[in-house]
N, C-alpha and C. Protein backbone atom coordinates (compact mmCIF):
# COMPACT_ATOMS: atom_id res chain seq x y z
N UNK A 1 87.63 71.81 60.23
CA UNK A 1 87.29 72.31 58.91
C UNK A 1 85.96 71.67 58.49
N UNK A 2 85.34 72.16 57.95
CA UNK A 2 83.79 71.75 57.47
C UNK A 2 83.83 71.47 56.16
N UNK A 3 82.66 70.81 55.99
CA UNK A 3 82.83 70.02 54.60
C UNK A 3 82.31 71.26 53.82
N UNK A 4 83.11 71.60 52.46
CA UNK A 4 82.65 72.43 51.66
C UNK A 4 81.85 71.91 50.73
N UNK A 5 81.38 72.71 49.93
CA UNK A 5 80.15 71.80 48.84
C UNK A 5 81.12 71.30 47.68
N UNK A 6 82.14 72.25 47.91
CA UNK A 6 83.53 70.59 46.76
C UNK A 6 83.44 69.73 47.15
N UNK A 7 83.99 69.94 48.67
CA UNK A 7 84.33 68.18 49.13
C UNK A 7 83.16 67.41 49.12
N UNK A 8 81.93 67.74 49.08
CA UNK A 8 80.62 67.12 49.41
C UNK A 8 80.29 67.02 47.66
N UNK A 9 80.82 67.09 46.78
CA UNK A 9 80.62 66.94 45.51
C UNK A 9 81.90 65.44 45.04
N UNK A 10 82.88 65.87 45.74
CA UNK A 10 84.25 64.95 45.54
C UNK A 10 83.47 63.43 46.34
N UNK A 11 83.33 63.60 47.39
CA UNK A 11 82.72 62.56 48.44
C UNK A 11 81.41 61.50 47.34
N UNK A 12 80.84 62.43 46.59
CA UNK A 12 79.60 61.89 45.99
C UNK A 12 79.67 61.16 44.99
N UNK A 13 81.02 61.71 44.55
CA UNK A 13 81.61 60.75 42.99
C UNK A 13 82.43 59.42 43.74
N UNK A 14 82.90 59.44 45.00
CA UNK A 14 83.50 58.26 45.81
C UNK A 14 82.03 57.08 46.40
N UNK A 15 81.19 57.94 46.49
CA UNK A 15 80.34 56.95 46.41
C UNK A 15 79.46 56.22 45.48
N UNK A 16 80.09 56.64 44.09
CA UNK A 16 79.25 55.94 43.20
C UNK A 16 79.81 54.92 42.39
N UNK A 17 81.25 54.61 43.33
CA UNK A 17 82.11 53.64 42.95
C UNK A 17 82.01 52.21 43.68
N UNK A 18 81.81 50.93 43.04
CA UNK A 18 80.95 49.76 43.19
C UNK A 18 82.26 49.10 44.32
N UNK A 19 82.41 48.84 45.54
CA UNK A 19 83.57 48.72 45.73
C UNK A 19 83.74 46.96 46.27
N UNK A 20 82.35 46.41 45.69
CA UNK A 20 82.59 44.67 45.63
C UNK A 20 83.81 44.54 44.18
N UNK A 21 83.87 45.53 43.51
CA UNK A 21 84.81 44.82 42.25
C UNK A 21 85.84 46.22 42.01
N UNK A 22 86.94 45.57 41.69
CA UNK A 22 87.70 46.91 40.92
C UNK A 22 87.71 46.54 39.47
N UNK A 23 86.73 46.21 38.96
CA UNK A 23 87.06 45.88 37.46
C UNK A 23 85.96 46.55 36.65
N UNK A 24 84.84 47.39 37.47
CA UNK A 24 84.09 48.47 37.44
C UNK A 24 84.48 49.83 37.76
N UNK A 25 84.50 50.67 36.83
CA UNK A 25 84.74 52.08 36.72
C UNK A 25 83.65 52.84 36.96
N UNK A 26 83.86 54.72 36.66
CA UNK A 26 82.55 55.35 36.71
C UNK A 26 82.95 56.36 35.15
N UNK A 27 82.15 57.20 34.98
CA UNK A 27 82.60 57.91 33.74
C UNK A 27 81.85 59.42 34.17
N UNK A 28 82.14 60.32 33.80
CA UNK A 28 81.54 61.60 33.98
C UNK A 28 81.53 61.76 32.64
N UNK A 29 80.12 62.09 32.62
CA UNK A 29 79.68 62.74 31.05
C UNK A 29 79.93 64.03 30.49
N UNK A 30 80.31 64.63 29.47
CA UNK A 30 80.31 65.92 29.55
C UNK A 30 79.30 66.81 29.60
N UNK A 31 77.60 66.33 29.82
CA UNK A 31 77.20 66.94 29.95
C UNK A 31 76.85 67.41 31.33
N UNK A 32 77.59 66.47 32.18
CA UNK A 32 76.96 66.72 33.83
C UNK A 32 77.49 68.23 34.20
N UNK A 33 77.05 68.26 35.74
CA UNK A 33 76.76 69.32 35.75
C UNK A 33 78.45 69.69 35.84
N UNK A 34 78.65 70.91 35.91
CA UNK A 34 79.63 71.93 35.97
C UNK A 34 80.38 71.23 37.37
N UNK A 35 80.00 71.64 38.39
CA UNK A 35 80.68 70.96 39.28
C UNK A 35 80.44 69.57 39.63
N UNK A 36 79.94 68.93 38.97
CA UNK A 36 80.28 67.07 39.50
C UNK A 36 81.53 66.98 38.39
N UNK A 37 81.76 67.84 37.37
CA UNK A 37 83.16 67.61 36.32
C UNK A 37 84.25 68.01 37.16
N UNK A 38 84.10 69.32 37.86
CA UNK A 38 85.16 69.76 38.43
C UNK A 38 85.52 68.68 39.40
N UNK A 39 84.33 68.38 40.30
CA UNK A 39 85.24 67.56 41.35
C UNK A 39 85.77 65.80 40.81
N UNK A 40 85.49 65.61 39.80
CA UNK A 40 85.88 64.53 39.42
C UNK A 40 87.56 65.03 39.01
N UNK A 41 87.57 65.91 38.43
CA UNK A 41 89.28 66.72 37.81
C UNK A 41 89.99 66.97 38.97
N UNK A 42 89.48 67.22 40.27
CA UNK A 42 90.19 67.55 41.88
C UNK A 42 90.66 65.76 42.39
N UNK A 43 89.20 65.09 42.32
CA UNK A 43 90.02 63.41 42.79
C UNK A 43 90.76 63.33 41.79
N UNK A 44 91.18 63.47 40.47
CA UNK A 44 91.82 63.01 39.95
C UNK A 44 93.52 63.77 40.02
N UNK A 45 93.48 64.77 40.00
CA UNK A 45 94.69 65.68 40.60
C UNK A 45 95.68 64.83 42.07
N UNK A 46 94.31 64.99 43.00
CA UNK A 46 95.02 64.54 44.25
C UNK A 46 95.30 62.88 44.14
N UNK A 47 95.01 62.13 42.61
CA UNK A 47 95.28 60.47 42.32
C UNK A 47 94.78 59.87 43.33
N UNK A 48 93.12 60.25 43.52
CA UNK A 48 92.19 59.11 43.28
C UNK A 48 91.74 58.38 42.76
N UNK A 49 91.55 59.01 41.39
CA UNK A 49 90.72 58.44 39.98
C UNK A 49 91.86 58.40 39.10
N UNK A 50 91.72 57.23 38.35
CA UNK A 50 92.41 57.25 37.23
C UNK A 50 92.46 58.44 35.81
N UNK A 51 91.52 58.65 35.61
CA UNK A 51 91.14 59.92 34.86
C UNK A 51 89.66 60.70 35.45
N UNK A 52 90.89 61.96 34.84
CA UNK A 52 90.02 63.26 34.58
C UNK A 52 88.35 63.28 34.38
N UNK A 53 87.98 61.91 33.92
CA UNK A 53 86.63 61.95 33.43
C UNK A 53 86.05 60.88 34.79
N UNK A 54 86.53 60.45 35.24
CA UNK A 54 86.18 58.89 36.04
C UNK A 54 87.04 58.12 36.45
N UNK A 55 87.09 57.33 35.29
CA UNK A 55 87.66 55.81 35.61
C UNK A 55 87.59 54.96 36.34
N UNK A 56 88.92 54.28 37.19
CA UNK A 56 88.96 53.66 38.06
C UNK A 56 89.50 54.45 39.44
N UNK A 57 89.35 53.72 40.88
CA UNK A 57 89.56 54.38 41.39
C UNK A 57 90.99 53.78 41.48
N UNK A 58 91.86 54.46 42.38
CA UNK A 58 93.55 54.23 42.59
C UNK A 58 93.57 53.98 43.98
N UNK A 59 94.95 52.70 44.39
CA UNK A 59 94.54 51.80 45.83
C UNK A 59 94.61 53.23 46.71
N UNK A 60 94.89 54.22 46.44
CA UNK A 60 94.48 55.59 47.69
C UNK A 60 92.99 55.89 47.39
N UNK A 61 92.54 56.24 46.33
CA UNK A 61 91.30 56.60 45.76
C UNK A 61 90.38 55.39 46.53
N UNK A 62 90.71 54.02 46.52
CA UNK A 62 90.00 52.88 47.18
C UNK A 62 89.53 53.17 48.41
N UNK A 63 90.85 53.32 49.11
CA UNK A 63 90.67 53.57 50.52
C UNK A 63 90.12 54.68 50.96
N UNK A 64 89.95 55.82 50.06
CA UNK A 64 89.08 57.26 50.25
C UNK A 64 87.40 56.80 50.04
N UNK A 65 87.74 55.83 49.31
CA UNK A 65 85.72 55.28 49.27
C UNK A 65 85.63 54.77 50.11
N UNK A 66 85.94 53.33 50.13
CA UNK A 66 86.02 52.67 51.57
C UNK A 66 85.64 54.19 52.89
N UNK A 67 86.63 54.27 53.09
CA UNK A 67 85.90 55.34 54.10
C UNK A 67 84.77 55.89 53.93
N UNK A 68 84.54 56.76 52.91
CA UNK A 68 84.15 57.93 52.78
C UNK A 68 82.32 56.88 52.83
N UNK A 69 82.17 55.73 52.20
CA UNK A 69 81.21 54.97 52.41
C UNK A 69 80.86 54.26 53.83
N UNK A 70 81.91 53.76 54.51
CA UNK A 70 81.82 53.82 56.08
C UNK A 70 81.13 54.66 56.34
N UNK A 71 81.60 55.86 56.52
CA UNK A 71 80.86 57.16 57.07
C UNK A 71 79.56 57.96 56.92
N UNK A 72 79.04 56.92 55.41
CA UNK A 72 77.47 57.72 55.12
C UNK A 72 77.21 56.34 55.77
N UNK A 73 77.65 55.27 55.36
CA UNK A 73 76.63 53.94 56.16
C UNK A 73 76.31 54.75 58.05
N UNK A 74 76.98 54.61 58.48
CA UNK A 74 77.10 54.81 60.43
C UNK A 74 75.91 56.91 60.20
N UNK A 75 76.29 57.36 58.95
CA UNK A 75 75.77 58.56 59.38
C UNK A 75 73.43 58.28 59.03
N UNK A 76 73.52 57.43 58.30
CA UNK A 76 72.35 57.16 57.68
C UNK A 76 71.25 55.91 58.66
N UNK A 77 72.32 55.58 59.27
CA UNK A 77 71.78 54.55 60.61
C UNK A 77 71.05 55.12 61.52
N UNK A 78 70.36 54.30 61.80
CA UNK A 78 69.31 55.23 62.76
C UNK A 78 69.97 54.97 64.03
N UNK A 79 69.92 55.52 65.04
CA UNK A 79 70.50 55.41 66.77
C UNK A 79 69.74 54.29 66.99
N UNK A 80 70.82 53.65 67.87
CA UNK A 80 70.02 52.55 68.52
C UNK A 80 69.45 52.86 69.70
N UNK A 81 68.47 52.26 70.23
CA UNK A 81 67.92 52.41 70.97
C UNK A 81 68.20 52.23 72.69
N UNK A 82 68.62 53.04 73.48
CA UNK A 82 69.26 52.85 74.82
C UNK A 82 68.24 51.81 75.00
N UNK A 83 69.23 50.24 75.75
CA UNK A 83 68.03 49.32 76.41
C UNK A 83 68.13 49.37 77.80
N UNK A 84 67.13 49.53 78.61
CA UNK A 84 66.84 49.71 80.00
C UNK A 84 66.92 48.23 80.83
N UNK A 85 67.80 48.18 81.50
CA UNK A 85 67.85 47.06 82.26
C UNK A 85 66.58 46.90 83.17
N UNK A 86 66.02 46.14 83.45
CA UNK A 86 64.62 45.22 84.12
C UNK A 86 65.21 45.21 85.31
């Protein structure tokens, strides 16, 4: 299955969560856009986020960042370089 531009909207609000502390939240404004609200209302459905608007994330919601931040770190890395043995 391929990432749809939800999930790639859901994924974007998981990364803007600080994940040295859980005592930092996020908030969605009402003026953002149309879909960064929606997908914040989808993590929060499937109890990632504490609320509808943001919040905090939930120890599943944690572990969906955690990942979901793994995966842009390793995707944003540049290849290493094959080293040629001498």
């Amino acid at each position: 299955m391929p990432y749809t531009p939800e999930l790639l909207e859901e994924l974007n609000i998981l990364q803007r969560f600080d994940l040295a502390t859980s005592q930092q939240g996020i908030k969605i404004h009402h003026d953002a856009s149309p879909a960064v609200i929606a997908a914040a209302q989808r993590l929060h459905a499937k109890g990632l986020i504490s609320l509808a608007d943001g919040g905090y994330l939930t120890p599943l919601g944690r572990d969906a960042a955690e990942q979901s931040q793994m995966l842009l770190g390793i995707l944003v890395t540049p290849p290493a370089r094959a080293t040629q043995a001498a």
